[in-house]
Protein backbone atom coordinates (compact mmCIF):
# COMPACT_ATOMS: atom_id res chain seq x y z
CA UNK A 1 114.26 104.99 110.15
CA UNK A 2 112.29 108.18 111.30
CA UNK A 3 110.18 108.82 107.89
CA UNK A 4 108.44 112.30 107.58
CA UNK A 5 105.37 111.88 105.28
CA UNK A 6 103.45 114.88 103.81
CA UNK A 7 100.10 114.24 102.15
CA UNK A 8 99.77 111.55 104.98
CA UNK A 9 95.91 110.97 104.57
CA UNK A 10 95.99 111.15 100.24
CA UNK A 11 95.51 108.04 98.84
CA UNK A 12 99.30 107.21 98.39
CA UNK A 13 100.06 109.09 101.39
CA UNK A 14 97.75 106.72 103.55
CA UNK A 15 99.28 103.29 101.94
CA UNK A 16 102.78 104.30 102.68
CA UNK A 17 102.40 105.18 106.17
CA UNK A 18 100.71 101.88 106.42
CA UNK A 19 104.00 99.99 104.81
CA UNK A 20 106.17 102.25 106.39
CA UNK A 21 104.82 101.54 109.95
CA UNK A 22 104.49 97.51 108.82
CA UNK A 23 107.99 97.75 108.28
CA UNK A 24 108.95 99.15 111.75
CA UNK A 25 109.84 102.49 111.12
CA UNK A 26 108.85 105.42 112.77
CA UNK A 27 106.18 108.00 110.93
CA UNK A 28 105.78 112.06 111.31
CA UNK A 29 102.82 113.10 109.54
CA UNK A 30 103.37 116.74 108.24
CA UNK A 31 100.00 118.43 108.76
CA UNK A 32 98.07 121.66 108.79
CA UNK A 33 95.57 121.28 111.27
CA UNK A 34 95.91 119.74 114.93
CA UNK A 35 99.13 119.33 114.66
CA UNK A 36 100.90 117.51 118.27
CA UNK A 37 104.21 116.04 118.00
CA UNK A 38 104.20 114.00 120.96
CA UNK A 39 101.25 112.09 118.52
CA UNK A 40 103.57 112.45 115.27
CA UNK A 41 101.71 115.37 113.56
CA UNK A 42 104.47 117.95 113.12
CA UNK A 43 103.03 121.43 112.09
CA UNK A 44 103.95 122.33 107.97
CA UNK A 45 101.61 125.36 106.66
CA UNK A 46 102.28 126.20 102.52
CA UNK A 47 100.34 129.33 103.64
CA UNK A 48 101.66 130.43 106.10
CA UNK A 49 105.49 129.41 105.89
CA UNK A 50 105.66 127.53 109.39
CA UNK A 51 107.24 124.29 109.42
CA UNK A 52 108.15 122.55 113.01
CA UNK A 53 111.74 121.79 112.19
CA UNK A 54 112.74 121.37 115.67
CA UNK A 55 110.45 118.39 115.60
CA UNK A 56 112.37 117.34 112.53
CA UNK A 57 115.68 116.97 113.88
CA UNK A 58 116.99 113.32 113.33
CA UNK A 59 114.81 112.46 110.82
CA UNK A 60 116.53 109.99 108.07
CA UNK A 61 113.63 110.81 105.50
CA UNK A 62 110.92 113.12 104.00
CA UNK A 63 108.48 112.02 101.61
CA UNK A 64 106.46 115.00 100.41
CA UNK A 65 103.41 114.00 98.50
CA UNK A 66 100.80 116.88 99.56
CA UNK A 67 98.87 119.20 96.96
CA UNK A 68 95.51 119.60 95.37
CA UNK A 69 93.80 117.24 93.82
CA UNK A 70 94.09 118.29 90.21
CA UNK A 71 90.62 116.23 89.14
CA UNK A 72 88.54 117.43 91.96
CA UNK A 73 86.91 120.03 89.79
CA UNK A 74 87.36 122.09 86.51
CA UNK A 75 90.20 124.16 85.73
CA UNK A 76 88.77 127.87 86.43
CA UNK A 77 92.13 130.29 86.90
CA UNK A 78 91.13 130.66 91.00
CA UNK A 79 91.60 126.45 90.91
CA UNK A 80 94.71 126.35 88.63
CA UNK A 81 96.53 128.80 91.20
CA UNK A 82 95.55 126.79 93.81
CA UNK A 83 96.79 123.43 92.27
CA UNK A 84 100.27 125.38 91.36
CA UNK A 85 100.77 127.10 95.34
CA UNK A 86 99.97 123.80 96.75
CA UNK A 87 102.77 122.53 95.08
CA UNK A 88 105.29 125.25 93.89
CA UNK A 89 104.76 127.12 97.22
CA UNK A 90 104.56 124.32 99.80
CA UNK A 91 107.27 122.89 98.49
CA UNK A 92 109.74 125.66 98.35
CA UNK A 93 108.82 126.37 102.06
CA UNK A 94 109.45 122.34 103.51
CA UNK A 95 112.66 122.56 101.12
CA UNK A 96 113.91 125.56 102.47
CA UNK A 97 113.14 124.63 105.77
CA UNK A 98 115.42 121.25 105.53
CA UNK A 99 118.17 122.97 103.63
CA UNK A 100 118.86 125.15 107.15
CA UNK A 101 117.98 122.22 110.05
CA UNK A 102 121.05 121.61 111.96
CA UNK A 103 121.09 117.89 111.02
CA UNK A 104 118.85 117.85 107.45
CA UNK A 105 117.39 114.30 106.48
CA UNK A 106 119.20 112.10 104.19
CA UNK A 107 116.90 111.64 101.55
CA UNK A 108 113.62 114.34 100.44
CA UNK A 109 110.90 112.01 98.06
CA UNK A 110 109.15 115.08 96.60
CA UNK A 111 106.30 113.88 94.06
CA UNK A 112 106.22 115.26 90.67
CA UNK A 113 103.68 114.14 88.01
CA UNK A 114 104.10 112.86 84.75
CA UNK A 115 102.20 115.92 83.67
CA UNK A 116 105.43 117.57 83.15
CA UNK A 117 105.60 115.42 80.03
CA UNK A 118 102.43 118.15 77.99
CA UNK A 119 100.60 115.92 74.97
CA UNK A 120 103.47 114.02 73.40
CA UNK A 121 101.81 111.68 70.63
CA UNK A 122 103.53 108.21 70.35
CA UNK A 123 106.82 109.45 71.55
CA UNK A 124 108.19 107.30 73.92
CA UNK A 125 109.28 109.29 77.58
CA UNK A 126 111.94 108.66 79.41
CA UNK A 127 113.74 110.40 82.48
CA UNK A 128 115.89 112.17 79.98
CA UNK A 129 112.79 113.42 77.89
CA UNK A 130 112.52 117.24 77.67
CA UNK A 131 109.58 119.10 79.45
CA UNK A 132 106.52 119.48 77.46
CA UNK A 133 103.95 122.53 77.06
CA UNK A 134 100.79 123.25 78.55
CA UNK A 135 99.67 124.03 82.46
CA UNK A 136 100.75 120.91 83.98
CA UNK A 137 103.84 121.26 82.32
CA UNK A 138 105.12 124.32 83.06
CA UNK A 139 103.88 123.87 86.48
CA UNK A 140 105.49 120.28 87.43
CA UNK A 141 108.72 121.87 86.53
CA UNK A 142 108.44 124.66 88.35
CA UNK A 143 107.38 122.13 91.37
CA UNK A 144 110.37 119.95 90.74
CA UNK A 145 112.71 123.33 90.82
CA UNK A 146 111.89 123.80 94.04
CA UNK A 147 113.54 120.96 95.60
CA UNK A 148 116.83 122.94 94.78
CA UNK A 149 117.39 124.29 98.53
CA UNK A 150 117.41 121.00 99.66
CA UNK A 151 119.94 119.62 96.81
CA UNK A 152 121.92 122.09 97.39
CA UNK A 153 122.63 121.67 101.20
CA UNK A 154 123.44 117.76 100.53
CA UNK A 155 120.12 116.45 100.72
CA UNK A 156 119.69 113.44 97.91
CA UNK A 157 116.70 114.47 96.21
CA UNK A 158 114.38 112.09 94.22
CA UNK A 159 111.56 113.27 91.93
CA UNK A 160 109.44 110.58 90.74
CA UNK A 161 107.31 111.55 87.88
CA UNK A 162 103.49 110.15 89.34
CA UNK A 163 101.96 108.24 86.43
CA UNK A 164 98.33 107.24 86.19
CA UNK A 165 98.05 105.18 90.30
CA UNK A 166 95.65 102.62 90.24
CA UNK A 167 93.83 100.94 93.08
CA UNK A 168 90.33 99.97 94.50
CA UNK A 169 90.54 102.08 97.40
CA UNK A 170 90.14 105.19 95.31
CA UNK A 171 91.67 106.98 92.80
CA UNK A 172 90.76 107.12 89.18
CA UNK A 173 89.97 103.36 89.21
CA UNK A 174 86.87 103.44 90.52
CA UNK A 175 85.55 106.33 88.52
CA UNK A 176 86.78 104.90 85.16
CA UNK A 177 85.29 101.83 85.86
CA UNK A 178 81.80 103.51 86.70
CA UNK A 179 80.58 103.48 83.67
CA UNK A 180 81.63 100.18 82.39
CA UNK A 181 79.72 98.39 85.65
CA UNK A 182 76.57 100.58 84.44
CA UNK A 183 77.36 99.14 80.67
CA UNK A 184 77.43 102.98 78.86
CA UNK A 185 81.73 102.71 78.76
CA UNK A 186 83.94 103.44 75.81
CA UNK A 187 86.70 105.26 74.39
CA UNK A 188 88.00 108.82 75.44
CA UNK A 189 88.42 110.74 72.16
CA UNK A 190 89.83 108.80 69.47
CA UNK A 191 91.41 105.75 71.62
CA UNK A 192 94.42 106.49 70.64
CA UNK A 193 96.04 108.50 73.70
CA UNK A 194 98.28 106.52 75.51
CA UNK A 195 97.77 105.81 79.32
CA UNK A 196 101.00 105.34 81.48
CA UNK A 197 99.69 103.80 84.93
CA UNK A 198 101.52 102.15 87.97
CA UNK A 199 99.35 100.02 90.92
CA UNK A 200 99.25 101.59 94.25
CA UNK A 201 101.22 98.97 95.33
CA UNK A 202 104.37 98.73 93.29
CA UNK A 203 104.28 102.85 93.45
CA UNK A 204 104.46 102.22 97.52
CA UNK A 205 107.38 99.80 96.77
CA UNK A 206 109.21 102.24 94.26
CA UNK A 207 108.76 105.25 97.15
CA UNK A 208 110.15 102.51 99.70
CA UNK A 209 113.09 101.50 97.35
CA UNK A 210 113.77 105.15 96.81
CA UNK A 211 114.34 105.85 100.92
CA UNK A 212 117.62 103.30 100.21
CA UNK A 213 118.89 103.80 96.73
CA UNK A 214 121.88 105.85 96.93
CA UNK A 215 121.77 106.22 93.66
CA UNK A 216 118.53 106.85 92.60
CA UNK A 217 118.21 110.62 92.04
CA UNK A 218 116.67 113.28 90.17
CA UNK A 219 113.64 112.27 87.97
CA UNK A 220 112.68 108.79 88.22
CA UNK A 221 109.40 107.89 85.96
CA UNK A 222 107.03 105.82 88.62
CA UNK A 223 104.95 104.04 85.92
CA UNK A 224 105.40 100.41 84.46
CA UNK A 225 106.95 99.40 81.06
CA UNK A 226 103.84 99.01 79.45
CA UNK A 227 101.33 102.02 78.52
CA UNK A 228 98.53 101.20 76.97
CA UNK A 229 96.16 103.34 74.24
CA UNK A 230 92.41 104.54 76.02
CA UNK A 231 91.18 102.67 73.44
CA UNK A 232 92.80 98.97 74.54
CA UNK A 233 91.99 99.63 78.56
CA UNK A 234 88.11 100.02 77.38
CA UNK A 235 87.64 96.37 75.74
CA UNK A 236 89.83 95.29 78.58
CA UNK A 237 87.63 97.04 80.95
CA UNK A 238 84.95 95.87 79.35
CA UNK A 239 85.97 92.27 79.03
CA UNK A 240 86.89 92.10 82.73
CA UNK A 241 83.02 93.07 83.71
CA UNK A 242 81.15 91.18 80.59
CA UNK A 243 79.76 94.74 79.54
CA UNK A 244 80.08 96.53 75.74
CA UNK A 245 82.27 99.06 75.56
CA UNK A 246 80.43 100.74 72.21
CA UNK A 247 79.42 104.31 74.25
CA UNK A 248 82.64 106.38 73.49
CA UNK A 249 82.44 109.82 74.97
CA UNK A 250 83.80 112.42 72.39
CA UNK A 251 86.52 114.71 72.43
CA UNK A 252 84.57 117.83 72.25
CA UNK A 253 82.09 116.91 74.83
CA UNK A 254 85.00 116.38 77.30
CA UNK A 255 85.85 119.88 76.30
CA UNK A 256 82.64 121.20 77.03
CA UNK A 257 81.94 119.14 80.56
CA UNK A 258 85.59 119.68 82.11
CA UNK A 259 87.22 122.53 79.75
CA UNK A 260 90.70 122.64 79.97
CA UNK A 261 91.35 119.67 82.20
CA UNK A 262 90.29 117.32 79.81
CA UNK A 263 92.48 118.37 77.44
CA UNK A 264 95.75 117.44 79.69
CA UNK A 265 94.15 114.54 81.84
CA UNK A 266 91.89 112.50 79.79
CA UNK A 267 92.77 113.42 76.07
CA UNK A 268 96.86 114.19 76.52
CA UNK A 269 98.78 111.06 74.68
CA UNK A 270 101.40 110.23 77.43
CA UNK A 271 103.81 106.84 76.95
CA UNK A 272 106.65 106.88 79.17
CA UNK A 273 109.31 104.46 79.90
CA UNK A 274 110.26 103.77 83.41
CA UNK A 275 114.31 103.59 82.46
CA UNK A 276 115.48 104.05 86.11
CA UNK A 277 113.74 101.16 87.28
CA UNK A 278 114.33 98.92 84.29
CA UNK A 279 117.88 99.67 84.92
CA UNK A 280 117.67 99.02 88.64
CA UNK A 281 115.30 95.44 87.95
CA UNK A 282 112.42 96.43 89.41
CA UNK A 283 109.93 93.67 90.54
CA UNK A 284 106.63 95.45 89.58
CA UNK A 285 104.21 92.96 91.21
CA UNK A 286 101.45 94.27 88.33
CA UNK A 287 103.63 94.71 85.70
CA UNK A 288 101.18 94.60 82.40
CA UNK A 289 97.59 95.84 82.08
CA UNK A 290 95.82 92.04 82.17
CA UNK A 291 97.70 91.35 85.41
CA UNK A 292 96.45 94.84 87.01
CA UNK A 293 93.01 94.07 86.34
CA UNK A 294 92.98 90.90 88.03
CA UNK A 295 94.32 92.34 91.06
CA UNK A 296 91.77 95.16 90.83
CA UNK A 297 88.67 93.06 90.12
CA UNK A 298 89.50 89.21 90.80
């Protein structure tokens, strides 16, 4: 297949180009800056509207996975705007763009987040679960509207619903862990939030899966069947690396440090079901939390 990956050098981005070219096929990187298609990097600009879609012809596949890091820095209204244009915007354009090629891909991946879930307590989330409130919310379905264009011009369009990726090449793994290593680690808050997560790996796997699944379409929650509470990954954590786990960091100094953002990425209760890929009998190579750890630290 000829596979056109945006958010090529992210860290999802860069482990499915990897699989993708281990697997034979042939990668476009969708890129800003420098792009040169005789090299693969096809020219898509959010900003400016250009996308190279004579460069696209033939493709079988787009997996768009580009936008702003939304834990690079605290939530002022200049960042938020940037996190939602990165997304809303950029995707309109590339969906726009594929809904009038003369020979549109088969299949457009476009990321969503499982953001667009708000602070929902102990209720458990599947695909069919209504949007919740909040910034990440109302801006993940906005995101996922945008993928419309391309639905509409007979595109099979699959949303999967990020959860919380996990990995040792970077991430939030090797932040959360930080502290534990340096023993001052504990509980978010309460504890009691629960953490929906996926390994890098079986999310790779899940986008792969999704290039061939005729019938995977629409939302599709990319986490495993087993959440876990903030409070039950800290003594794991701390377990794992023979350190005490008796330094919880409050809710309202969260607050104050990272404002807003907290609230929705550290303190937000999310447990979602992955009902798509139960359904389909998905081999998740990490399924439960004690099996993820020992592929992140054995």
């Amino acid at each position: 297949m000829r596979v056109a990956v945006s958010g090529s050098h992210g860290l999802v981005g860069t482990a499915l180009v990897g699989a993708l070219g281990d697997l034979g096929h042939q990668v476009l990187c969708l890129v800003r800056a420098s792009p040169d298609p005789s090299a693969g990097r096809l020219l898509w600009d959010p900003l400016s509207g250009e996308v190279d879609t004579e460069s696209l012809e033939g493709v079988d596949a787009v997996v768009h996975l580009a936008g702003e890091n939304v834990a690079a820095g605290r939530w002022t209204a200049r960042r938020k705007e940037a996190i939602r244009n990165s997304r809303v915007q950029g995707t309109r354009i590339l969906s726009e763009a594929l809904a009038a090629m003369r020979n549109p891909p088969r299949v457009l991946i476009q990321a969503s987040a499982m953001g667009i879930y708000g602070d929902r307590g102990d209720d458990l989330l599947d695909e069919q679960a209504p949007p919740g409130e909040g910034f990440l919310a109302d801006m993940a379905t906005e995101w996922e509207a945008q993928s419309l264009p391309a639905e509409e011009a007979g595109i099979r369009v699959l949303l999967p619903r990020i959860s919380l990726v996990l990995a040792r090449e970077g991430g939030a793994f090797p932040r959360l862990q930080k502290p534990f290593r340096l023993g001052v680690g504990g509980k978010l808050g309460t504890g009691r939030q629960w953490m929906s997560w996926i390994h890098l790996d079986d999310l790779v796997a899940v986008l792969l899966q999704g290039l061939d699944r005729e019938d995977w379409r629409g939302p599709l929650n990319a986490c495993t069947s087993h959440p876990v509470r903030n409070l039950d990954l800290s003594h794991a954590l701390g377990r794992r690396l023979h350190r005490p786990t008796a330094f919880p960091v409050p809710a309202f100094v969260l607050r104050i440090l990272l404002g807003e953002m907290a609230e929705s990425l550290l303190l937000a209760s999310l447990r979602m079901r992955p009902a798509v890929l139960e359904a389909a009998g998905f081999p998740f190579r990490y399924p439960d939390l004690e099996s993820v750890l020992d592929g992140l630290l054995g």
